[in-house]
Structures are given as structure tokens and as C-alpha cells.
C-alpha atoms as a PDB file:
ATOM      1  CA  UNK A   1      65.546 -37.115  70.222  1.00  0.00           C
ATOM      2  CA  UNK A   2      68.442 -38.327  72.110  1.00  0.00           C
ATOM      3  CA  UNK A   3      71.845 -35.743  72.212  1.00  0.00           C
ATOM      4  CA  UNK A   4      73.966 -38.567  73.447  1.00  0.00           C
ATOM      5  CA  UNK A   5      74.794 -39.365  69.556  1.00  0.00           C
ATOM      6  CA  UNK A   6      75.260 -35.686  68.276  1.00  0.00           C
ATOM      7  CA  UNK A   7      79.038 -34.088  68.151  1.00  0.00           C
ATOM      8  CA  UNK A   8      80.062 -31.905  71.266  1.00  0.00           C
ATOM      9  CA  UNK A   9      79.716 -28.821  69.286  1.00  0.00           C
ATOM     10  CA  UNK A  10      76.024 -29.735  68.325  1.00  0.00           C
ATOM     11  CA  UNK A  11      75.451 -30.889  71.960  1.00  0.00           C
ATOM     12  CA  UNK A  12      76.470 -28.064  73.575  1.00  0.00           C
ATOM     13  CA  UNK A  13      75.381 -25.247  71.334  1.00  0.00           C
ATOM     14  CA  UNK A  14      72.165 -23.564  73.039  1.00  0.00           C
ATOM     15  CA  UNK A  15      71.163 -22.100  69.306  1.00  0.00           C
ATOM     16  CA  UNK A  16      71.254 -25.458  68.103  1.00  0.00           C
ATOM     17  CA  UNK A  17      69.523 -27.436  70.981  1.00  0.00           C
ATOM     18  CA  UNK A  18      66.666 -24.288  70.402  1.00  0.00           C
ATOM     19  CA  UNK A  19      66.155 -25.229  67.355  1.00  0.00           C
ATOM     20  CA  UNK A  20      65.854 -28.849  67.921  1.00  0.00           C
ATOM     21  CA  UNK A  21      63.419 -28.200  70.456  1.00  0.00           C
ATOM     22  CA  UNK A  22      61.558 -25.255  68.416  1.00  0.00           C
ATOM     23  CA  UNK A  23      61.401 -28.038  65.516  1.00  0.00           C
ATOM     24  CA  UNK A  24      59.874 -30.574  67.789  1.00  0.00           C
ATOM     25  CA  UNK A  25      57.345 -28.023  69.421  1.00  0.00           C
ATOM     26  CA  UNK A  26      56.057 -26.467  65.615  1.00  0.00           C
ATOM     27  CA  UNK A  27      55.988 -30.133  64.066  1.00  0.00           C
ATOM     28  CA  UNK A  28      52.726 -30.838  66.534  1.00  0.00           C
ATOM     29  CA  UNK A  29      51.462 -26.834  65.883  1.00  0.00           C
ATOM     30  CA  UNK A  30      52.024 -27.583  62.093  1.00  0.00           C
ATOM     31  CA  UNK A  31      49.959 -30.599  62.155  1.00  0.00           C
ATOM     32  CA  UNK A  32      47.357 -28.958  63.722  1.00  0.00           C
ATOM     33  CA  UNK A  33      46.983 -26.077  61.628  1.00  0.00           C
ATOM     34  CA  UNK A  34      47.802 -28.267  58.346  1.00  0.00           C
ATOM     35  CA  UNK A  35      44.225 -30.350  59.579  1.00  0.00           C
ATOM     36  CA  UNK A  36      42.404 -26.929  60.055  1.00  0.00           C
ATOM     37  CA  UNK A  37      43.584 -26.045  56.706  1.00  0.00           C
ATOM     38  CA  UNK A  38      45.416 -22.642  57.753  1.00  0.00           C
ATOM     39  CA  UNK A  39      49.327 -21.693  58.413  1.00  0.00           C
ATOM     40  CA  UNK A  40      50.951 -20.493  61.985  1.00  0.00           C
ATOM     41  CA  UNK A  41      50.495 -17.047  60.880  1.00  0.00           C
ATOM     42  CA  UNK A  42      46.989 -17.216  60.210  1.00  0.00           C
ATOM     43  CA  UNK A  43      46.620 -18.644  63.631  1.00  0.00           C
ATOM     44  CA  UNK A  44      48.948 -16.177  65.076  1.00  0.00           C
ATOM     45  CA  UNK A  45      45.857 -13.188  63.119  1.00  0.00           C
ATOM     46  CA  UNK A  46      43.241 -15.030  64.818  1.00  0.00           C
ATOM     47  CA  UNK A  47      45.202 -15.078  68.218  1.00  0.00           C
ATOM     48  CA  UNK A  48      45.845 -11.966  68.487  1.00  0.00           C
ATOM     49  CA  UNK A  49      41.865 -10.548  67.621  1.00  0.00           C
ATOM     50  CA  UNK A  50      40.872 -13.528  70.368  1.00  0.00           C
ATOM     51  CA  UNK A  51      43.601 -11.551  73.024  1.00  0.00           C
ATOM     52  CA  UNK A  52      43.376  -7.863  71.875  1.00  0.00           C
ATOM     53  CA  UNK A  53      40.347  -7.374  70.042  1.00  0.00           C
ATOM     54  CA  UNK A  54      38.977  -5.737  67.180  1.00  0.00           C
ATOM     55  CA  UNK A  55      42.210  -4.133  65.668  1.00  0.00           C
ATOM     56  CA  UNK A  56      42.822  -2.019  62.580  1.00  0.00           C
ATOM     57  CA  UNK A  57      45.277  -3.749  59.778  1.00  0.00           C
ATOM     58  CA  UNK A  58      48.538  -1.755  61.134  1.00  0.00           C
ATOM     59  CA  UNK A  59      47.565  -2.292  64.563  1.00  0.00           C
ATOM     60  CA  UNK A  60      47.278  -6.040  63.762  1.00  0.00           C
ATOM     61  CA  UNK A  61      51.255  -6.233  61.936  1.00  0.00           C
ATOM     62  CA  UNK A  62      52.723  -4.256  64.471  1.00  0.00           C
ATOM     63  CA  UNK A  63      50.970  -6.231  67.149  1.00  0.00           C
ATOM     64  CA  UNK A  64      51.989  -9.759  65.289  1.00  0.00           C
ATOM     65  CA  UNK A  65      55.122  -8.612  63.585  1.00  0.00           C
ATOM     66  CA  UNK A  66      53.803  -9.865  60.541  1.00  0.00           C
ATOM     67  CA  UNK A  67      54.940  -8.604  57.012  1.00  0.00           C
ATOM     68  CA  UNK A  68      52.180  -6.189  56.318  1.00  0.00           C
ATOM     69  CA  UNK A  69      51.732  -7.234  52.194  1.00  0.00           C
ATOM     70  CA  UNK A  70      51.524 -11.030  53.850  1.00  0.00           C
ATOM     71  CA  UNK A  71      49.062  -9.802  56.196  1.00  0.00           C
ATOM     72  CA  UNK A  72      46.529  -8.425  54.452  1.00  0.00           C
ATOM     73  CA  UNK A  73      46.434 -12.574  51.951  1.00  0.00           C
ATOM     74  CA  UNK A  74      46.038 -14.073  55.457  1.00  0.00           C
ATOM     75  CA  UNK A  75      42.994 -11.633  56.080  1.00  0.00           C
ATOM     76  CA  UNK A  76      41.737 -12.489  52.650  1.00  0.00           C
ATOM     77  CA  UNK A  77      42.368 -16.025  53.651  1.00  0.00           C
ATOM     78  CA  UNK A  78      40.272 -15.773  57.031  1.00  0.00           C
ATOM     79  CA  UNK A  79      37.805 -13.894  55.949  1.00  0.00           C
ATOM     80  CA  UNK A  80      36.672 -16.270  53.264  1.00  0.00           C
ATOM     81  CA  UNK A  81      36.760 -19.091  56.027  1.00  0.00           C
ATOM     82  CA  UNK A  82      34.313 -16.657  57.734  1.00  0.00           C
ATOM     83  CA  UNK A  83      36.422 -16.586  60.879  1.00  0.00           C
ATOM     84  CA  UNK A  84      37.012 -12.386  60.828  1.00  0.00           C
ATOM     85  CA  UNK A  85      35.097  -9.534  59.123  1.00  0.00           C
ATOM     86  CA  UNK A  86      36.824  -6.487  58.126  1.00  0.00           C
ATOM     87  CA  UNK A  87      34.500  -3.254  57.891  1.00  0.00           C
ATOM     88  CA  UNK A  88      35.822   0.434  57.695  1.00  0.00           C
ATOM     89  CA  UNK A  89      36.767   2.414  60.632  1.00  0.00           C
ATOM     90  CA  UNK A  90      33.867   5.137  60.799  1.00  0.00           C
ATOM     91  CA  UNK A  91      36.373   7.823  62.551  1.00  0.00           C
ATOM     92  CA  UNK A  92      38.837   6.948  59.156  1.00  0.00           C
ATOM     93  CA  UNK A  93      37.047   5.277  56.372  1.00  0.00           C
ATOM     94  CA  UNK A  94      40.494   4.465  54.848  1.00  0.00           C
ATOM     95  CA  UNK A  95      41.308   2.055  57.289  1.00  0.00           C
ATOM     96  CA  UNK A  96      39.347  -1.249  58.232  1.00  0.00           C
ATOM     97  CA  UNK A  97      38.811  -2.912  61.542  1.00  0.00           C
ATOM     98  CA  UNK A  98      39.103  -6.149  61.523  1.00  0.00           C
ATOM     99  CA  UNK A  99      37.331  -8.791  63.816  1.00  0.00           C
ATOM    100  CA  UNK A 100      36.939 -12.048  64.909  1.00  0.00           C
ATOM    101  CA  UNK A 101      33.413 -13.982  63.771  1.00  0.00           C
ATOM    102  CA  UNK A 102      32.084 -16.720  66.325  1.00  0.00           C
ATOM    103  CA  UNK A 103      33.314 -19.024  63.706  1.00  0.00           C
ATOM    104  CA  UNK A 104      36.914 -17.449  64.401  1.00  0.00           C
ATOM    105  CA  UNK A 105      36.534 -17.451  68.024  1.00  0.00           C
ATOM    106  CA  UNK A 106      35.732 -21.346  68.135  1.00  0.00           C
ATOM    107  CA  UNK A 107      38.053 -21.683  65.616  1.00  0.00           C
ATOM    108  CA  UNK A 108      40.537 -20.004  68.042  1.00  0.00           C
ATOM    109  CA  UNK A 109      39.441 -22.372  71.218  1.00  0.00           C
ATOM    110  CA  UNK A 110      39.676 -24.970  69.182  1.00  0.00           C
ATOM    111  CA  UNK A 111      43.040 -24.669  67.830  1.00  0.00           C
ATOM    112  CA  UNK A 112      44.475 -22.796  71.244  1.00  0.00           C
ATOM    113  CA  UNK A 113      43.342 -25.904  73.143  1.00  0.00           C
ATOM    114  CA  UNK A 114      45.269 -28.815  70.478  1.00  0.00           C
ATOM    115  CA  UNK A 115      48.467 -26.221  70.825  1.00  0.00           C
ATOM    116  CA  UNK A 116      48.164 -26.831  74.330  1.00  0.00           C
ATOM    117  CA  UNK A 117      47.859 -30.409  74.346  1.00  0.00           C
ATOM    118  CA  UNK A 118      50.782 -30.416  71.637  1.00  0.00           C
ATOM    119  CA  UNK A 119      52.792 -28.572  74.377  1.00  0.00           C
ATOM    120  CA  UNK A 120      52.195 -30.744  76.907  1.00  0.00           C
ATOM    121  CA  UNK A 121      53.370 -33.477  75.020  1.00  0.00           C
ATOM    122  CA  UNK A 122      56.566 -32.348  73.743  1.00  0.00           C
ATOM    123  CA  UNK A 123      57.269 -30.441  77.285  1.00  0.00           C
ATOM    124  CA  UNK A 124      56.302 -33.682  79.164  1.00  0.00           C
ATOM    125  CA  UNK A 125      59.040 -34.599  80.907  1.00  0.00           C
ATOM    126  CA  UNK A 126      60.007 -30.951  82.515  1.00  0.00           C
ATOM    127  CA  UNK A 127      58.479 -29.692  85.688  1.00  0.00           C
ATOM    128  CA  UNK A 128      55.643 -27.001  85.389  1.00  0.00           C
ATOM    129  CA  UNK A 129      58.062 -24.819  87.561  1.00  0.00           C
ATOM    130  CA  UNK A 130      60.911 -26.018  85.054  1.00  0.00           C
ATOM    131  CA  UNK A 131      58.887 -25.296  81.985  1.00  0.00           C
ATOM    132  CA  UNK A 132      57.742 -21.399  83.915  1.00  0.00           C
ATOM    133  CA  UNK A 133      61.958 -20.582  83.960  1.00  0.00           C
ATOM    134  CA  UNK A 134      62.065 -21.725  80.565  1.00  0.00           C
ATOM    135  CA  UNK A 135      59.250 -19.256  79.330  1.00  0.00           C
ATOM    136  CA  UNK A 136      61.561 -16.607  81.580  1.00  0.00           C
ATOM    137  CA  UNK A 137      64.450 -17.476  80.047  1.00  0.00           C
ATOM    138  CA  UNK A 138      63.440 -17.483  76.537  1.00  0.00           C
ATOM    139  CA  UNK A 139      61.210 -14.599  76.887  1.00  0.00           C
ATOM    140  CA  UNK A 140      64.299 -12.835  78.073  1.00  0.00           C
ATOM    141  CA  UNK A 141      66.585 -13.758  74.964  1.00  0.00           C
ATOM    142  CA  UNK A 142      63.564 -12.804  72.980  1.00  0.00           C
ATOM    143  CA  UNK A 143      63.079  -9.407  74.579  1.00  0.00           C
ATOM    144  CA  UNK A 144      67.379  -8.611  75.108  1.00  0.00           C
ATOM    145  CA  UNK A 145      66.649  -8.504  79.459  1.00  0.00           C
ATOM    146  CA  UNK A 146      68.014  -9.944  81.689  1.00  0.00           C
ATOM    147  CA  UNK A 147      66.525 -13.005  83.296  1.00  0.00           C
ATOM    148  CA  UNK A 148      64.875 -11.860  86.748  1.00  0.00           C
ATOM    149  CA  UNK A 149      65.143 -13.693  89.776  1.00  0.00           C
ATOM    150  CA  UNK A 150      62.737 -15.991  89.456  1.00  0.00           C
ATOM    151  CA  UNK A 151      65.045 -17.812  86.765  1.00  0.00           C
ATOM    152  CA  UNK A 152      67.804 -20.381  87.924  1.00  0.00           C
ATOM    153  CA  UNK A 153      71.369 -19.343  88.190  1.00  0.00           C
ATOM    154  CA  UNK A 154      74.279 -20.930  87.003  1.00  0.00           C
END
């Protein structure tokens, strides 16, 4: 998408330009989760027991800042797939520990690998050093710091 025809205000307007370029990134994410037949938050479950673990529920929403009641249809979701198991925590049966299945885990490469291509694509024509200060940069809106020295200065 070219800015060249978009108002000042519009051009200008880092909120709007993020969202442009957020759009453009989760188009190619949604396509590949819509042909694996699951959402961005399922994949975002399934990421986060590839990185962390076995988890229990509540570690799993803090960890993913997903909505708790959402979480636990997504688990539903996944576990019918057969890509996690949920069994009870034996020091607090009230509580299950949920897990990715080998199905999950390829499922995971799989779908980790197409994000990555996906990001390629729509990154393409920025640097890797470019696209490393713009993971700073972001990351540091995201988190409320400020930027460290590694990002550019105006």
C-alpha cells in the first residue's frame, strides 16, 4: 500500500500507519490459521505450551493475556484437534495442566514456520537490522520503556 495518496493526517499518524502495517502483517497470519482451521488465539495457546511448557489454565491466561472464559473454548477447541491434553495437577486436583501433544507440537512448527515466511514477505523490503529496531521500538511502546540504545534516534 502506497501513503503517497492518503491525507497528511493519515500519513503522518504513527497509530494509523501501525495499524496499516498490523493489518497487512495478520492478513497473511489469518490466512494461515483460517487453512489450519484454528484462530490467532488458539495459535497464540499452542505457542505459548511450545515456549513455556506444560502450564496450568491461569498460568496459561496470565502468560497469553487471554480472557480466561475464552480460554478455557480454545482448550476445548485444541484438545479435540488432539494438539494438547489437559490432566489434573496431582499437588491440586482442582486445577489441570495442560500440554502440548506431538500433534500440537508439529502443529506448532508448522504454523510458526508459514508465520515466518508471512513475515518475511510483508517485512521484505526493510533491513534485518531495520526490522531488529522495529521489534525495539514496538516492544518498547508495548511495554511503556524507553527505547534503549540500540534503537535509532531522531
Amino acid at each position: 500500500m502506497s501513503t503517497h495518496e492518503l491525507p497528511r493526517a493519515q500519513r503522518t499518524s504513527l497509530a494509523y500507519l501501525s495499524t496499516i502495517v498490523s493489518r497487512l502483517g495478520l492478513d497473511g497470519l489469518t490466512e494461515i490459521m483460517s487453512a489450519e482451521g484454528l484462530s490467532r488465539s488458539q495459535f497464540t495457546v499452542v505457542s505459548a505450551l511450545a515456549e513455556f511448557g506444560p502450564l496450568t489454565q491461569g498460568e496459561l491466561a496470565d502468560r497469553t493475556n487471554l480472557n480466561r472464559g475464552h480460554l478455557v473454548g480454545y482448550l476445548d477447541q485444541l484438545a479435540a484437534r488432539e494438539f494438547l491434553t489437559r490432566t489434573a495437577d496431582p499437588q491440586d486436583r482442582r486445577r489441570n495442566i495442560i500440554e502440548l501433544t506431538e500433534a500440537g507440537r508439529a502443529f506448532t512448527r508448522r504454523v510458526t514456520a508459514a508465520e515466518a515466511e508471512n513475515e518475511e514477505r510483508t517485512f521484505a523490503m526493510l533491513t534485518l537490522g531495520q526490522r531488529e529496531q522495529l521489534r525495539v521500538l514496538l516492544r518498547a511502546v508495548i511495554d511503556g520503556d524507553t527505547p534503549d540504545a540500540a534503537a535509532p534516534r531522531a
